[in-house]
C-alpha atoms as a PDB file:
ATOM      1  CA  UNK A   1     139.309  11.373 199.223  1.00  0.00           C
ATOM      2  CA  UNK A   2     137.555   8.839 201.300  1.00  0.00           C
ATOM      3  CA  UNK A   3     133.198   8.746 201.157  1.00  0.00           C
ATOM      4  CA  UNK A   4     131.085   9.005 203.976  1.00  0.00           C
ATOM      5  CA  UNK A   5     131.104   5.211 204.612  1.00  0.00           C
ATOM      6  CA  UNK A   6     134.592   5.164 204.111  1.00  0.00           C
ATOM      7  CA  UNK A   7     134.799   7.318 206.829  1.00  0.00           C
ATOM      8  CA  UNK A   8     133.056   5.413 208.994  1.00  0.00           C
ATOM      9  CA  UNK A   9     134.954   2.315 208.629  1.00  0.00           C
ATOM     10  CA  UNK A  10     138.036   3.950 209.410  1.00  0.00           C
ATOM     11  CA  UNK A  11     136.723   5.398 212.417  1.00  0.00           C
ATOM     12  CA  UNK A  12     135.400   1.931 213.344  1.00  0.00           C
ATOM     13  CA  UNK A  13     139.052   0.689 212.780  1.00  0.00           C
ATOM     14  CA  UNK A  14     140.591   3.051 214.904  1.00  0.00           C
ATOM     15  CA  UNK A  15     138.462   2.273 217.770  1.00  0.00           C
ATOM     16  CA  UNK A  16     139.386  -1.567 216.975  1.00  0.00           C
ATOM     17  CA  UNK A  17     143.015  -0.775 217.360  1.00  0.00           C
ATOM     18  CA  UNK A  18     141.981   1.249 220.028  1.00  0.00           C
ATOM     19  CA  UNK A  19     141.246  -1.864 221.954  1.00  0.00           C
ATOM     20  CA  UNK A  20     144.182  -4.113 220.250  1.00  0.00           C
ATOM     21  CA  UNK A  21     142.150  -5.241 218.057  1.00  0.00           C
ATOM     22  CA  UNK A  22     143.873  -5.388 215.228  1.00  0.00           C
ATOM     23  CA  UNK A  23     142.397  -8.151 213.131  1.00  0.00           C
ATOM     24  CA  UNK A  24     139.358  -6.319 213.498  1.00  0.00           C
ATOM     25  CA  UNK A  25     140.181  -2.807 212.795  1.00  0.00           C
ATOM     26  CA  UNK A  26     142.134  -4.608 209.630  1.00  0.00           C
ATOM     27  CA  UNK A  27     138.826  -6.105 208.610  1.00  0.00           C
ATOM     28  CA  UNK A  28     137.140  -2.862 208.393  1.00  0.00           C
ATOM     29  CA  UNK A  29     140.112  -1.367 206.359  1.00  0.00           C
ATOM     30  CA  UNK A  30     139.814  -3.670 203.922  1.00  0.00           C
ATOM     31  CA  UNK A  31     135.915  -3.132 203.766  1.00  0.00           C
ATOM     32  CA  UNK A  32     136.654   0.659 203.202  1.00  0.00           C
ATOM     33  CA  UNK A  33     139.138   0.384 200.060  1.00  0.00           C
ATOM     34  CA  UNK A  34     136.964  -2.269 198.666  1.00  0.00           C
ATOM     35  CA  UNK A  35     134.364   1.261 198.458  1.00  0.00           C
ATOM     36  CA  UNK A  36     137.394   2.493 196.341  1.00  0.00           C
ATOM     37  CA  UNK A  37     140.939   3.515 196.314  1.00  0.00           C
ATOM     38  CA  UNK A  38     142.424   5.671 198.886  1.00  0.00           C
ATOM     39  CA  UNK A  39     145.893   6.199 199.926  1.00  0.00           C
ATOM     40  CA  UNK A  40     145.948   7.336 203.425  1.00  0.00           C
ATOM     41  CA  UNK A  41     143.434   4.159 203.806  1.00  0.00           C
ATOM     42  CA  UNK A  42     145.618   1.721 202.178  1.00  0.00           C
ATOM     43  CA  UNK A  43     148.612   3.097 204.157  1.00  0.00           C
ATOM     44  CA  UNK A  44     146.682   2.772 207.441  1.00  0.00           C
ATOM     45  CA  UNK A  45     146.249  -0.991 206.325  1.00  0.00           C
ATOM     46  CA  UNK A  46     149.922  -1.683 205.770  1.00  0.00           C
ATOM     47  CA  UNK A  47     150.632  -0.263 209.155  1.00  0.00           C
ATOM     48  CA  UNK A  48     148.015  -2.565 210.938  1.00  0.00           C
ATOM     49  CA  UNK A  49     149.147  -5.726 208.779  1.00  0.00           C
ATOM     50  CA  UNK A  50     153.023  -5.143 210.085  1.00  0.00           C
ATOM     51  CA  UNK A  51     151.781  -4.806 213.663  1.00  0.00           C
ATOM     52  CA  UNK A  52     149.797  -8.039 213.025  1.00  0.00           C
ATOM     53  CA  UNK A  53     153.346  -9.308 211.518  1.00  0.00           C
ATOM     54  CA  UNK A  54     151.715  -9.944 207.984  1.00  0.00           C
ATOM     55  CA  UNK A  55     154.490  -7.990 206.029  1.00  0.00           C
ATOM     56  CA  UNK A  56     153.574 -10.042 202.797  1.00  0.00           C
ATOM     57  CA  UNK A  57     150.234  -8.974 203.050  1.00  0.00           C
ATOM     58  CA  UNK A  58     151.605  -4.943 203.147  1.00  0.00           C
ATOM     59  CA  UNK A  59     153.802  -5.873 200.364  1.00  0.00           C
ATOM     60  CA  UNK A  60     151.037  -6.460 197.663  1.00  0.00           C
ATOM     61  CA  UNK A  61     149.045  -3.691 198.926  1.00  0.00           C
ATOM     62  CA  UNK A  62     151.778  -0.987 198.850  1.00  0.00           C
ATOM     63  CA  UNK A  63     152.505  -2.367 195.749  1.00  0.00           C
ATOM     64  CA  UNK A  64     148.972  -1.466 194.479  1.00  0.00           C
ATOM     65  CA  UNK A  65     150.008   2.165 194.663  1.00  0.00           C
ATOM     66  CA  UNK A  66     150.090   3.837 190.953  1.00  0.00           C
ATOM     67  CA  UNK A  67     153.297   5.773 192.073  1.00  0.00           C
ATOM     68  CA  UNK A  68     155.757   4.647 195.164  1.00  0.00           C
ATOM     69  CA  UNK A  69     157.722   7.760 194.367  1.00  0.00           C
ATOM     70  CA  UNK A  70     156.167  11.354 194.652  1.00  0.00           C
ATOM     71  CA  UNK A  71     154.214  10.764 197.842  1.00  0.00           C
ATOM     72  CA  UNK A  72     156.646  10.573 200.672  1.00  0.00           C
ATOM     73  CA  UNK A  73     154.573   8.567 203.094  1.00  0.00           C
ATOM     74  CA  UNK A  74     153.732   6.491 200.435  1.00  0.00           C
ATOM     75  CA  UNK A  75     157.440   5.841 199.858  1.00  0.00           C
ATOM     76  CA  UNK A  76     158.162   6.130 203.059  1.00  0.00           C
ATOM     77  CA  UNK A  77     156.159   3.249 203.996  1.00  0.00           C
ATOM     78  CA  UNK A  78     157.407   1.263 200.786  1.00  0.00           C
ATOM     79  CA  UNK A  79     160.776   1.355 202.172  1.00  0.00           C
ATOM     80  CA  UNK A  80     159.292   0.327 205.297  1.00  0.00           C
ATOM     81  CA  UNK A  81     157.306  -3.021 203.822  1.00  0.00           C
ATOM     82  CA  UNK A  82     160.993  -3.961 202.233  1.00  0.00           C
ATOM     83  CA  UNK A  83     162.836  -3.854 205.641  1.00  0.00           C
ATOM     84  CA  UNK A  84     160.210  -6.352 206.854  1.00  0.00           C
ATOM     85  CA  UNK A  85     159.950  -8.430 204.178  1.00  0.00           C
ATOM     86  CA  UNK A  86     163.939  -8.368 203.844  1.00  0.00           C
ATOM     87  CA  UNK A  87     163.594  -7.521 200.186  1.00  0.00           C
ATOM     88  CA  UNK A  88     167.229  -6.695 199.656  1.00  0.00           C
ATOM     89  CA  UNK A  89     167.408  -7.248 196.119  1.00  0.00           C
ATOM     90  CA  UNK A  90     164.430  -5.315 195.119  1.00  0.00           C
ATOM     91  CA  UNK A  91     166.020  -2.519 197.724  1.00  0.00           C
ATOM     92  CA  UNK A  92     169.010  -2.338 195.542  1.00  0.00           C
ATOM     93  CA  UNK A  93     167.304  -1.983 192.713  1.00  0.00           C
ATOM     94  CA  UNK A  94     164.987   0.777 193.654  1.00  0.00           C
ATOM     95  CA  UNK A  95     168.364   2.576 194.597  1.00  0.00           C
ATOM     96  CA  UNK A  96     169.574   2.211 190.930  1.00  0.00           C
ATOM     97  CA  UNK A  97     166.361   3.753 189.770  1.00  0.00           C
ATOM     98  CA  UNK A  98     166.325   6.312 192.284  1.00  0.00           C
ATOM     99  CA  UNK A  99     169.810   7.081 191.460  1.00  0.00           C
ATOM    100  CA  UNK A 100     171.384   7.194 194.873  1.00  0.00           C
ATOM    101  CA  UNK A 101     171.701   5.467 198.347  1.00  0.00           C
ATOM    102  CA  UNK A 102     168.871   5.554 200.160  1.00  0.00           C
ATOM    103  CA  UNK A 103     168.950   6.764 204.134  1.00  0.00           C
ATOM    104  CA  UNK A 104     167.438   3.410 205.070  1.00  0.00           C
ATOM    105  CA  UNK A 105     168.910  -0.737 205.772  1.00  0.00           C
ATOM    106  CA  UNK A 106     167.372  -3.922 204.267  1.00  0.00           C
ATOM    107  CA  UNK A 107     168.851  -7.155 205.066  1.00  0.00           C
ATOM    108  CA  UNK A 108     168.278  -9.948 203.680  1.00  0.00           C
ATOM    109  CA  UNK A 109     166.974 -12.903 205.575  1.00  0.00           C
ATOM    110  CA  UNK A 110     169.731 -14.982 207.384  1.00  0.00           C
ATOM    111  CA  UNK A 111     172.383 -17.275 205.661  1.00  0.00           C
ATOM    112  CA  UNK A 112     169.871 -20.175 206.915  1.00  0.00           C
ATOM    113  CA  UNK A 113     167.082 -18.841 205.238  1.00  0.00           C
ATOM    114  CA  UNK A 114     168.768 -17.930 202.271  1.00  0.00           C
ATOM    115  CA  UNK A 115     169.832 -21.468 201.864  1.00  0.00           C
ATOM    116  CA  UNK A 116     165.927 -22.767 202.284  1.00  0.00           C
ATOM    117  CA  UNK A 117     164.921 -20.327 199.687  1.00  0.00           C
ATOM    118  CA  UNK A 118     167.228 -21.415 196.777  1.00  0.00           C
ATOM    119  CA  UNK A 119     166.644 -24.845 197.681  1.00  0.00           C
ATOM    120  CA  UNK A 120     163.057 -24.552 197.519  1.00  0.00           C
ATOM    121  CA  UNK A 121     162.851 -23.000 194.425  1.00  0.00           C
ATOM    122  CA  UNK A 122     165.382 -25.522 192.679  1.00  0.00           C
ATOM    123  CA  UNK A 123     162.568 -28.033 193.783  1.00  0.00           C
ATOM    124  CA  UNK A 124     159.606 -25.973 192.501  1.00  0.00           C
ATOM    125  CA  UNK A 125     157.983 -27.256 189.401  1.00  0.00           C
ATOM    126  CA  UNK A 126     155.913 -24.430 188.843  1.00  0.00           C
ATOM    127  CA  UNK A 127     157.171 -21.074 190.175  1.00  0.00           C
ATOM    128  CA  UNK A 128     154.036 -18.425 190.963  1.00  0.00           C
ATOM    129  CA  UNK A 129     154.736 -14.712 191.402  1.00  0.00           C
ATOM    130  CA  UNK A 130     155.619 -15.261 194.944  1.00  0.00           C
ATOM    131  CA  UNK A 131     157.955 -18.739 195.027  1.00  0.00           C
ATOM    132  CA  UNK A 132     160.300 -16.294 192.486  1.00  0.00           C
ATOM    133  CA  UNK A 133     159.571 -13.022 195.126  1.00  0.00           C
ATOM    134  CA  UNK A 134     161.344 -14.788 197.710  1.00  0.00           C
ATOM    135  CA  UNK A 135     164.791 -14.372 195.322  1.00  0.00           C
ATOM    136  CA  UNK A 136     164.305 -11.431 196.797  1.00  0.00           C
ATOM    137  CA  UNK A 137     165.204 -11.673 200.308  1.00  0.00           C
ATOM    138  CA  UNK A 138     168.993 -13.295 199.360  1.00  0.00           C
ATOM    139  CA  UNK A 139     171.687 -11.291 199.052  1.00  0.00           C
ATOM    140  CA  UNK A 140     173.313  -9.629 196.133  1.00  0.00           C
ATOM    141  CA  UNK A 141     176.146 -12.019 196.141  1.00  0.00           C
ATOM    142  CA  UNK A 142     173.978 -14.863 196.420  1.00  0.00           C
ATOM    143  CA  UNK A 143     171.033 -13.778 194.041  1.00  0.00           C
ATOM    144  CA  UNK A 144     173.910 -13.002 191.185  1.00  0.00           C
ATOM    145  CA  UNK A 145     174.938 -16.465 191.889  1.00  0.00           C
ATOM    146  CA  UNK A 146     171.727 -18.024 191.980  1.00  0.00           C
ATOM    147  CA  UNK A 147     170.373 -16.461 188.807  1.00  0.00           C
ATOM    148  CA  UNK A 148     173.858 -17.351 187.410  1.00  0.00           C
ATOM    149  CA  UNK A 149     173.278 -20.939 188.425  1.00  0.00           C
ATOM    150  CA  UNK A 150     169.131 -20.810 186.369  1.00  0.00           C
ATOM    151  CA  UNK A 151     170.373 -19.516 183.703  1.00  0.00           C
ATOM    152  CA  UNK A 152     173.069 -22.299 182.810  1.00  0.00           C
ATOM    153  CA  UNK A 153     170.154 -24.653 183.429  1.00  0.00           C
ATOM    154  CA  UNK A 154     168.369 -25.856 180.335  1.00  0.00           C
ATOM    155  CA  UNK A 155     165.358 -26.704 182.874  1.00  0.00           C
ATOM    156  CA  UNK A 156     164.593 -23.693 183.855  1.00  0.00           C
ATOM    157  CA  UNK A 157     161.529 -22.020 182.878  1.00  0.00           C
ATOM    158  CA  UNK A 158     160.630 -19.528 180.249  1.00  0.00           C
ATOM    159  CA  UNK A 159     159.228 -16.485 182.341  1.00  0.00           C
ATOM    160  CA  UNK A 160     162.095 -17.521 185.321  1.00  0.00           C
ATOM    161  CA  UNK A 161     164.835 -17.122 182.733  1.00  0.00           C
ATOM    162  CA  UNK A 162     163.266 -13.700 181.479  1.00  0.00           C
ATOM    163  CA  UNK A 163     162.809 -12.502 185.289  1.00  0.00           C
ATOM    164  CA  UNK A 164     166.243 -12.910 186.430  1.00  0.00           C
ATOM    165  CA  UNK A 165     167.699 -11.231 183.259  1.00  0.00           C
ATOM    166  CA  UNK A 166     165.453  -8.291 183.708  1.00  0.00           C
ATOM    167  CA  UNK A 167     166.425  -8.504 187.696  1.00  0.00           C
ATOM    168  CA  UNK A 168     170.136  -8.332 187.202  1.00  0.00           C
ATOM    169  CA  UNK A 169     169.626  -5.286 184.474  1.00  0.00           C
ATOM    170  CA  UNK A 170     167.668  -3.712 187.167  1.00  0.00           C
ATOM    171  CA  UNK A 171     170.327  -4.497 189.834  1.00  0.00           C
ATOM    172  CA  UNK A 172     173.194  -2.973 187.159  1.00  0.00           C
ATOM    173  CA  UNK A 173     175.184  -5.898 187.906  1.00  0.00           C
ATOM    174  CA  UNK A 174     178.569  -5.394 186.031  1.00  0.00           C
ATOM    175  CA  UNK A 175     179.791  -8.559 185.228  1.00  0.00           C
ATOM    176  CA  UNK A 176     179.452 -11.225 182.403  1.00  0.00           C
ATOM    177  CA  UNK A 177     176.592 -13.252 182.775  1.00  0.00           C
ATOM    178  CA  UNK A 178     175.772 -16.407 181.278  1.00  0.00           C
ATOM    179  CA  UNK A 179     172.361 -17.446 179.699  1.00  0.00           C
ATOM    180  CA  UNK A 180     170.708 -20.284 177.719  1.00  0.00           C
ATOM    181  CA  UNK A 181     169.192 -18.547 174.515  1.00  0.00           C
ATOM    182  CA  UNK A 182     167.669 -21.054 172.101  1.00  0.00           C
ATOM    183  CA  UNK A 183     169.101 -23.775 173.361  1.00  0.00           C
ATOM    184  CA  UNK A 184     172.723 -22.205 173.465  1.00  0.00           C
ATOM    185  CA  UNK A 185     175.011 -20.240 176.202  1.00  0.00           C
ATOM    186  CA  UNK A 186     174.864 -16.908 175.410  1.00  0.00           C
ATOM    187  CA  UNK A 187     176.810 -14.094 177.251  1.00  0.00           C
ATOM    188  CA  UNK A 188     175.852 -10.498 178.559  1.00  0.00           C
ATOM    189  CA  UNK A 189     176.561  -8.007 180.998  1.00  0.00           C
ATOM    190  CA  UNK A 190     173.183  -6.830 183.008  1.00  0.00           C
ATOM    191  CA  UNK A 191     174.731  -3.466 183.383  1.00  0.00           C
ATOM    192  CA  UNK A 192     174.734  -2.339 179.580  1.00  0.00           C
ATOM    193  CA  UNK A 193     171.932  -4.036 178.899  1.00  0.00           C
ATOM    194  CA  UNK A 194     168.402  -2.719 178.778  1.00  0.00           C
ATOM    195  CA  UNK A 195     164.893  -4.116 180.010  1.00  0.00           C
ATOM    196  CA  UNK A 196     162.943  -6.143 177.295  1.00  0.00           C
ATOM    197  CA  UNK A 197     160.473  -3.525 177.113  1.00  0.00           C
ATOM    198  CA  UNK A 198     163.215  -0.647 176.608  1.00  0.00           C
ATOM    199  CA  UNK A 199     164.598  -2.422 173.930  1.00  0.00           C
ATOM    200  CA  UNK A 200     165.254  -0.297 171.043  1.00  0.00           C
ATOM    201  CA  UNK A 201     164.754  -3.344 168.414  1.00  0.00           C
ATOM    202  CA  UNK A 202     161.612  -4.629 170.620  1.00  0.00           C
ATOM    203  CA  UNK A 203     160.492  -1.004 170.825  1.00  0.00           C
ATOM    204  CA  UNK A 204     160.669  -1.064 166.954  1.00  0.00           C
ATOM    205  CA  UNK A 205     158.936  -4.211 166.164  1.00  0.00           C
ATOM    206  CA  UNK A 206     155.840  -3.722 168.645  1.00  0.00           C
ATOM    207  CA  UNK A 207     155.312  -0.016 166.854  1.00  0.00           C
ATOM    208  CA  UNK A 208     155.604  -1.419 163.368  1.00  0.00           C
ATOM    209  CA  UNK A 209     153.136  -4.559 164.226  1.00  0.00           C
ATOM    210  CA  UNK A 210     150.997  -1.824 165.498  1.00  0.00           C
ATOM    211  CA  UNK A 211     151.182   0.538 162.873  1.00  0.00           C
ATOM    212  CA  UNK A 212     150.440  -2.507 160.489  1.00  0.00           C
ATOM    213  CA  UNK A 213     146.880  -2.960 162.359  1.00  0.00           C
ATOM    214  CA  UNK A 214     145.339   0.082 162.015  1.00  0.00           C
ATOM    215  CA  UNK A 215     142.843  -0.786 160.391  1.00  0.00           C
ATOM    216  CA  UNK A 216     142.529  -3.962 162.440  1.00  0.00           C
ATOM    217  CA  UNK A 217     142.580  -2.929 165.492  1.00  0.00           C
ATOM    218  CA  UNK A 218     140.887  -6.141 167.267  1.00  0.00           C
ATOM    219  CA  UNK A 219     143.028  -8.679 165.975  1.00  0.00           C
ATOM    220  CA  UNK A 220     146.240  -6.128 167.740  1.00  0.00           C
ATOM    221  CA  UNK A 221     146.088  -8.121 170.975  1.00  0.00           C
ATOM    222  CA  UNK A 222     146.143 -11.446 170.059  1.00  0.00           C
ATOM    223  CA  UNK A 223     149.176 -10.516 167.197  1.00  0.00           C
ATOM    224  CA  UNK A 224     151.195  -8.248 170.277  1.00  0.00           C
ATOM    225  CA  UNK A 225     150.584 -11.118 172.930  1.00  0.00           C
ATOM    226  CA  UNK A 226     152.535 -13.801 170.502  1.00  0.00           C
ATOM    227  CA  UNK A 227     154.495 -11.131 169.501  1.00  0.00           C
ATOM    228  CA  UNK A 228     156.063 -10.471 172.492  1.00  0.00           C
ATOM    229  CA  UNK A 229     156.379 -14.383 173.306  1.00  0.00           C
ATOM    230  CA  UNK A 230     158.691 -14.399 170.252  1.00  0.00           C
ATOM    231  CA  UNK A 231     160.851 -11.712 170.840  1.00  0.00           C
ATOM    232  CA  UNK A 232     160.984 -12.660 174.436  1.00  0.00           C
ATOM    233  CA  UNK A 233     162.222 -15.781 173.742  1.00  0.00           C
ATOM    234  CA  UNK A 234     165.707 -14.233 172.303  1.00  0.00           C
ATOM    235  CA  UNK A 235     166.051 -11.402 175.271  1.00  0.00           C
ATOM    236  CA  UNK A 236     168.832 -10.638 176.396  1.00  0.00           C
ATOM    237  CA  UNK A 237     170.259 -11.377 172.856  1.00  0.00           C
ATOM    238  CA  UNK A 238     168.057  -9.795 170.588  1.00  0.00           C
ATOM    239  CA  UNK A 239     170.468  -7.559 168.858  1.00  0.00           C
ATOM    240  CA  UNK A 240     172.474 -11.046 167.984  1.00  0.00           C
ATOM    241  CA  UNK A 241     169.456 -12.397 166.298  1.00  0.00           C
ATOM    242  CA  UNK A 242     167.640  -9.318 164.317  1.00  0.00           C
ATOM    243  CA  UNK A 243     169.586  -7.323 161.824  1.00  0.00           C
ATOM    244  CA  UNK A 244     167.210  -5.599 159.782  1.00  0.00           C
ATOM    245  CA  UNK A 245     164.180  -4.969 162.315  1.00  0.00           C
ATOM    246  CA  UNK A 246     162.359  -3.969 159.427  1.00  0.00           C
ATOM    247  CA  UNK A 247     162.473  -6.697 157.395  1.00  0.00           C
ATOM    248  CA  UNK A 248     162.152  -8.962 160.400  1.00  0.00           C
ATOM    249  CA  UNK A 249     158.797  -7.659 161.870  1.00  0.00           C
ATOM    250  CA  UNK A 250     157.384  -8.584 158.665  1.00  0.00           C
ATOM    251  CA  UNK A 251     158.616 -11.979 158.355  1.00  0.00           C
ATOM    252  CA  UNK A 252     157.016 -12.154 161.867  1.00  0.00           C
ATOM    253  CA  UNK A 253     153.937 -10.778 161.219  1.00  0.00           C
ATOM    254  CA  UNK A 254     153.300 -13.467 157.804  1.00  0.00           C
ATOM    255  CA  UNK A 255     154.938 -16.133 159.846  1.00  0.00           C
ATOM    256  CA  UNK A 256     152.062 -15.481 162.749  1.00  0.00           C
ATOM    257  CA  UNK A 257     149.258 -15.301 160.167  1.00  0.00           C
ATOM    258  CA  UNK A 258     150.129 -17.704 157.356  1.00  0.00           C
ATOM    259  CA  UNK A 259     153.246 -19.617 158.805  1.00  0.00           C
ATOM    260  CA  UNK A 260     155.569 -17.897 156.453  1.00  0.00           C
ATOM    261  CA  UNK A 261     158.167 -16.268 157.647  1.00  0.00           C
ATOM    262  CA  UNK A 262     160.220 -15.665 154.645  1.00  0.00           C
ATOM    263  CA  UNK A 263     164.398 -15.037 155.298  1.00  0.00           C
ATOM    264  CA  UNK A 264     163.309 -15.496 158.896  1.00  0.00           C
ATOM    265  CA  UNK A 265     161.818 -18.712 158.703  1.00  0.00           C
ATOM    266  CA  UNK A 266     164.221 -21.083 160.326  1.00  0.00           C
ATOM    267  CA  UNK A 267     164.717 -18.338 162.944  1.00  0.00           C
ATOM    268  CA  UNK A 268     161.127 -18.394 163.630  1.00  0.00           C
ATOM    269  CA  UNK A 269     160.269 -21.755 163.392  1.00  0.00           C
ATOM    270  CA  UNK A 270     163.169 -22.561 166.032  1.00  0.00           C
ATOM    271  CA  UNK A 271     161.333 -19.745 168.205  1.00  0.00           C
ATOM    272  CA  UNK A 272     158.610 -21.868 168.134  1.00  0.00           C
ATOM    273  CA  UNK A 273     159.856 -24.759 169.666  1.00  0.00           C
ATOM    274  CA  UNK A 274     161.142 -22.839 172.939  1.00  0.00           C
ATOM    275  CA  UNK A 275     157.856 -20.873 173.535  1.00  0.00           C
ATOM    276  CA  UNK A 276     156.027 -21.878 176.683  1.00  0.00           C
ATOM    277  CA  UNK A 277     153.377 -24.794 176.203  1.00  0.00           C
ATOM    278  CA  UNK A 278     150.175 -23.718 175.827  1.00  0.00           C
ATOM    279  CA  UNK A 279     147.951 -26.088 178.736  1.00  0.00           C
END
């Protein structure tokens, strides 16, 4: 519920927009959730930033919400941000979480655009969280292509690779897929594959790396965060490379402290090679 000042502010902004002034009335929206969270306040903002025709700028802030899903306004006005932004592929995958087609239409951006877009990003050197949103506004057809096209190509980036893999499992696409694991082609089909984080044999070695640090609790982080750079480094083909989770999460955790990894060694050691550079 929003303070006093809060209050104000909003009043203030409605008297902005009262007068078309929407820059204005935005500026005092933003003044009033920087006081602290509130919903109806951050929905007021989206509104005024699509009139304004910032769409990208309602896209981060809707996505600030902790859940999209049990407020309707709130999801309402999610669905809303998408249409502008042409979001298509992140549309179709909130209707295979959802479970069922949604009474609304996002298009992608035209052909045109969508042809800017890939070539753009084949040119990036360094892809940020929004150079790799803009995959977003293709189509299905030619998102399944492009992320076909990345994954084939040795030069793509580790976090890229792992994003489009977890995109098209999101997106249930049902069709064989290839992907550069390692340093070799690897096959899978996004649809009968789960999320890195869902994982059964990640799911196993994070909770036994935990269990193990009990009584170490602040050396945890540091031990999950290359943890996770390991085992991220074999998704979507973990199953292919750990047998005996057991056995493996310990070979991980001596490799990681005393560069021993036992039966795992090689496997490890050629992990280590394709892990992101440390700047």
């Amino acid at each position: 519920m929003a303070n006093v000042s809060q209050e104000n502010l909003v009043k203030l902004a409605r008297q902005a927009a009262d007068k078309d002034n929407l820059q204005q009335s935005a500026d005092y929206l933003e003044e009033a959730l920087r006081m602290g969270h509130d919903t109806k306040i951050a929905l007021n903002l989206c509104d005024t930033y699509l009139q304004l025709g910032q769409p990208a700028a309602a896209y981060k802030l809707i996505k600030e919400e902790k859940d999209l899903f049990s407020d309707q306004a709130v999801f309402k006005k999610y669905l809303d941000v998408l249409g502008q932004m042409h979001y298509r592929i992140e549309f179709l995958q909130l209707e295979k979480l959802v479970g069922q087609k949604l009474a609304v239409k996002v298009d992608p951006v035209s052909e045109d655009e969508q042809e800017k877009i890939m070539g753009s990003f084949k040119q990036q050197t360094h892809i940020n969280s929004y150079d790799y949103q803009q995959l977003y506004a293709l189509s299905e057809t030619n998102f399944v292509q492009f992320a076909q096209s990345c994954l084939i190509d040795p030069s793509t980036g580790f976090t890229v690779r792992i994003a489009l893999c977890e995109d098209l499992v999101k997106m249930g696409v049902d069709q064989t897929i290839k992907v550069i694991v390692l340093g070799q082609q690897e096959e899978f089909n996004p649809s009968k594959s789960p999320l890195m984080g869902h994982d059964p044999i990640y799911r196993q070695v994070i909770m036994q790396l935990a269990s193990s640090y009990d009584e170490s609790p602040s050396q945890l982080p540091n031990v999950l965060g290359e943890a996770n750079l390991m085992l991220a480094a074999m998704y979507p083909k973990l199953s292919k490379y750990i047998t005996d989770p057991v056995s493996f999460t310990n070979n991980l955790d001596r490799y990681m402290t005393k560069h021993d990894g036992g039966a795992d060694q090689d496997l490890l050691a050629k992990i280590s090679q394709y892990l992101p550079k440390q700047s």
